[in-house]
C-alpha atoms as a PDB file:
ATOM      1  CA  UNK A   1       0.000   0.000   0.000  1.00  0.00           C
ATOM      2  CA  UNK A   2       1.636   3.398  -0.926  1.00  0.00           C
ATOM      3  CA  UNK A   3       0.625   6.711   0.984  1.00  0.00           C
ATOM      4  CA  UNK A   4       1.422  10.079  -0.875  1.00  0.00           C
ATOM      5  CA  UNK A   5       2.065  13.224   0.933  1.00  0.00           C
ATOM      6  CA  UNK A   6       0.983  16.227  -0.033  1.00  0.00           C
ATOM      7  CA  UNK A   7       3.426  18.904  -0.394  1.00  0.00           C
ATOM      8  CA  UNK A   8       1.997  21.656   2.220  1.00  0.00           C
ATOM      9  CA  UNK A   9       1.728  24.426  -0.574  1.00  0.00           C
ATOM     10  CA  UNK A  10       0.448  26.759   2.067  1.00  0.00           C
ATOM     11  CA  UNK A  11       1.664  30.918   2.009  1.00  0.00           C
ATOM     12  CA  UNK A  12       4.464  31.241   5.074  1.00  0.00           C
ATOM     13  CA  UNK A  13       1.955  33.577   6.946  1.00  0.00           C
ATOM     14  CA  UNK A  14      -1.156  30.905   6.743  1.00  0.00           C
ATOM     15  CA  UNK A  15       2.156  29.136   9.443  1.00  0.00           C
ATOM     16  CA  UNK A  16       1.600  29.008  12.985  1.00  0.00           C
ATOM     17  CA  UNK A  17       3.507  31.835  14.874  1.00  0.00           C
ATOM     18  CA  UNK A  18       4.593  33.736  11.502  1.00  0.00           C
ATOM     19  CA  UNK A  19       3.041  36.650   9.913  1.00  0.00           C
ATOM     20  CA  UNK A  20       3.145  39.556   7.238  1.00  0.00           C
ATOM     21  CA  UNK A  21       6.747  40.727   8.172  1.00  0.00           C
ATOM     22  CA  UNK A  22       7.976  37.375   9.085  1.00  0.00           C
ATOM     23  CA  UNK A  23       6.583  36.368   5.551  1.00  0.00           C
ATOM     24  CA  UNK A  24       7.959  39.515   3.542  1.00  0.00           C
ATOM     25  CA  UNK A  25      11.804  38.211   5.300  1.00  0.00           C
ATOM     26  CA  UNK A  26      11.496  34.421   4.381  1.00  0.00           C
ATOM     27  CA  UNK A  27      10.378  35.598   1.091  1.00  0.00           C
ATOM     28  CA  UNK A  28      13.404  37.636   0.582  1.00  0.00           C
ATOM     29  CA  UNK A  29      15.122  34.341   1.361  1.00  0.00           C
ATOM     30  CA  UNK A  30      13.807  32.587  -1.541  1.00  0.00           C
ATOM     31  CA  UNK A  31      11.360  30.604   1.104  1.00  0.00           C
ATOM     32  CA  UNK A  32       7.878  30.882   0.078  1.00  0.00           C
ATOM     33  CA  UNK A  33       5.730  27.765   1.212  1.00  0.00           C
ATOM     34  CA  UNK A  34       5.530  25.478   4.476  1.00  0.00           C
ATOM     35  CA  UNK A  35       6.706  23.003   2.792  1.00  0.00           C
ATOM     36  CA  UNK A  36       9.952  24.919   2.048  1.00  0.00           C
ATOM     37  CA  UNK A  37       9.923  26.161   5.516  1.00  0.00           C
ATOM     38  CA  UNK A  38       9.633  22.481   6.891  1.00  0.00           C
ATOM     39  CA  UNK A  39      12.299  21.285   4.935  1.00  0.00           C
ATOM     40  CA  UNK A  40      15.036  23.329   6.784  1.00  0.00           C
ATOM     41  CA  UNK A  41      16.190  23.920  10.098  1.00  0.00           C
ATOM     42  CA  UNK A  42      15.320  26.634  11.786  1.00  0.00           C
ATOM     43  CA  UNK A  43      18.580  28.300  11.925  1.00  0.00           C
ATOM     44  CA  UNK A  44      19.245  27.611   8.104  1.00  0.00           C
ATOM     45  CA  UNK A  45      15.986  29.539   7.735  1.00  0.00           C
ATOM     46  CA  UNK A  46      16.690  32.366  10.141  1.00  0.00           C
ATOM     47  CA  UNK A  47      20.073  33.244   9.052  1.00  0.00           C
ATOM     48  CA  UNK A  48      18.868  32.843   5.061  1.00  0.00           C
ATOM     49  CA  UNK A  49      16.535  35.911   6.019  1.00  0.00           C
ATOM     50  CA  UNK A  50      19.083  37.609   7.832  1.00  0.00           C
ATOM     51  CA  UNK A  51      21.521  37.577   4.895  1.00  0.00           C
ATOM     52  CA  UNK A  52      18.262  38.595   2.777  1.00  0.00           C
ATOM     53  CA  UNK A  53      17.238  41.444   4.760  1.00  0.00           C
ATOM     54  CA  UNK A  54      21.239  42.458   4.572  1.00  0.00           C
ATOM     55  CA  UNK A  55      20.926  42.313   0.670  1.00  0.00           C
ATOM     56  CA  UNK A  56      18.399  44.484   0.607  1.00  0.00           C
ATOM     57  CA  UNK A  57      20.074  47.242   2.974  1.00  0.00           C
ATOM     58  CA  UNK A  58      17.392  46.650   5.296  1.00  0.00           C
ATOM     59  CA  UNK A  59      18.872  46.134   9.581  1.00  0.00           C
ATOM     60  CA  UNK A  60      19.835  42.145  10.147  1.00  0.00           C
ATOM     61  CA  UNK A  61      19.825  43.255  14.113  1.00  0.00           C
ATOM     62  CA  UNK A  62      16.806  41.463  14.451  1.00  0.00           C
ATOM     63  CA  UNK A  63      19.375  38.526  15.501  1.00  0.00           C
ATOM     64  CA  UNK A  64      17.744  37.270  18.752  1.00  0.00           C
ATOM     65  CA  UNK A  65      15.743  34.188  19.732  1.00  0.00           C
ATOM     66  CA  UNK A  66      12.282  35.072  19.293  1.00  0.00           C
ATOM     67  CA  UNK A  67      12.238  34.466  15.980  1.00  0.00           C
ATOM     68  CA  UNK A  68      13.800  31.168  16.060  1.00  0.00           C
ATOM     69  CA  UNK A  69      10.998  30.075  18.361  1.00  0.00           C
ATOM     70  CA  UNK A  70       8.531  31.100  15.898  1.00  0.00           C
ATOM     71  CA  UNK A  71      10.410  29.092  13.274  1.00  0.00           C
ATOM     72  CA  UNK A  72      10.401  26.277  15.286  1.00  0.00           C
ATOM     73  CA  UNK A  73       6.868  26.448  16.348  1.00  0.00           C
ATOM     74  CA  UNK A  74       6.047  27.031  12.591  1.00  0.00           C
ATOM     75  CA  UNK A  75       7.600  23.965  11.218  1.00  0.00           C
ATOM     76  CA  UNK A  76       6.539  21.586  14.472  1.00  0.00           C
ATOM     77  CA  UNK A  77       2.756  23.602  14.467  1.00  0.00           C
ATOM     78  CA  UNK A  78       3.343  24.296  18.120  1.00  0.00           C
ATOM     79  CA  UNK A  79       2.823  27.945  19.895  1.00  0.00           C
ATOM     80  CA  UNK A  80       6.285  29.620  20.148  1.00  0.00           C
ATOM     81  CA  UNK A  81       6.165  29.779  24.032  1.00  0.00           C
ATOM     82  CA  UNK A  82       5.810  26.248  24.291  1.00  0.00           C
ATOM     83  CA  UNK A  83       8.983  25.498  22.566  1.00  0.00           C
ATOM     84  CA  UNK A  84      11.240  23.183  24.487  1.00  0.00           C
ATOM     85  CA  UNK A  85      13.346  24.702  27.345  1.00  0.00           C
ATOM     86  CA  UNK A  86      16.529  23.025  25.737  1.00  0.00           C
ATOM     87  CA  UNK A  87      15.670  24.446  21.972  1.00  0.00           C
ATOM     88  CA  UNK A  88      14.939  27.748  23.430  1.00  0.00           C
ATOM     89  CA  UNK A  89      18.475  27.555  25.178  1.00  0.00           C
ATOM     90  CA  UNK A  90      20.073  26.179  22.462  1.00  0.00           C
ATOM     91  CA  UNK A  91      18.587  29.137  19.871  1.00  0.00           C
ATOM     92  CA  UNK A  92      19.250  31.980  23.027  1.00  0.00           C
ATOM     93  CA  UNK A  93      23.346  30.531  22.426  1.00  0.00           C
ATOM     94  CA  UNK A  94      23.271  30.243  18.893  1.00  0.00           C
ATOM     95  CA  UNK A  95      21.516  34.362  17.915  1.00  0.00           C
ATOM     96  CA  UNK A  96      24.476  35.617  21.003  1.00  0.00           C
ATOM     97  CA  UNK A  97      27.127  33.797  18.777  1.00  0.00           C
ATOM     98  CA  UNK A  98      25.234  35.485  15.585  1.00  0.00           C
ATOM     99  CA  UNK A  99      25.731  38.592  17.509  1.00  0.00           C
ATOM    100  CA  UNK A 100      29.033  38.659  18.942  1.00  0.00           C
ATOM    101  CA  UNK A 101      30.502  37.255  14.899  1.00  0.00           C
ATOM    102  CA  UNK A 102      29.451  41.179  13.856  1.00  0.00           C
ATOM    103  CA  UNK A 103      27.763  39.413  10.728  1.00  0.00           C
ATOM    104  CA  UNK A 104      24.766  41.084  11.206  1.00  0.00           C
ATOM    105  CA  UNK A 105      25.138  44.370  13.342  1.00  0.00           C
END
């Protein structure tokens, strides 16, 4: 018996947690669907829109871990405060290492 999945074609602000402006940055990224969303990391995706919002002379300082949760609730379809304690620490370490590089100041 074969089972097909459907790719989830969805806009990225129909996603759990992520809006307009969250949208507008992935977008920038070249990530335009859940489905693309889903298939990465949430760091890939959050420092693809960082380097996009760079390219376009627009601030990257939006470097912290707030939007990582969002990612990560996104692409698991939970609420971003109920992202595990041990992601959220992990993303809190990974955005102050973003930070202190000077990539995106």
């Amino acid at each position: 018996m074969t089972t097909s999945r459907q790719a989830d074609d969805r806009p990225i602000d129909e996603m759990r947690n992520l809006g307009p402006a969250c949208a507008r940055d992935l977008n920038a990224a070249g990530i335009f669907t859940a489905a693309e969303l889903k298939a990465l990391e949430p760091e890939t995706a959050f420092v693809k829109m960082l380097y996009a919002r760079k390219k376009q002379g627009r601030s990257a300082k939006a470097c912290n871990a707030g939007y990582l949760y969002a990612l990560y609730g996104a692409i698991h379809d939970v609420d971003w405060r109920d992202v595990p304690e041990e992601e959220k620490a992990r993303f809190k370490a990974f955005t102050a290492e973003l930070r202190e590089s000077g990539q995106f100041s």
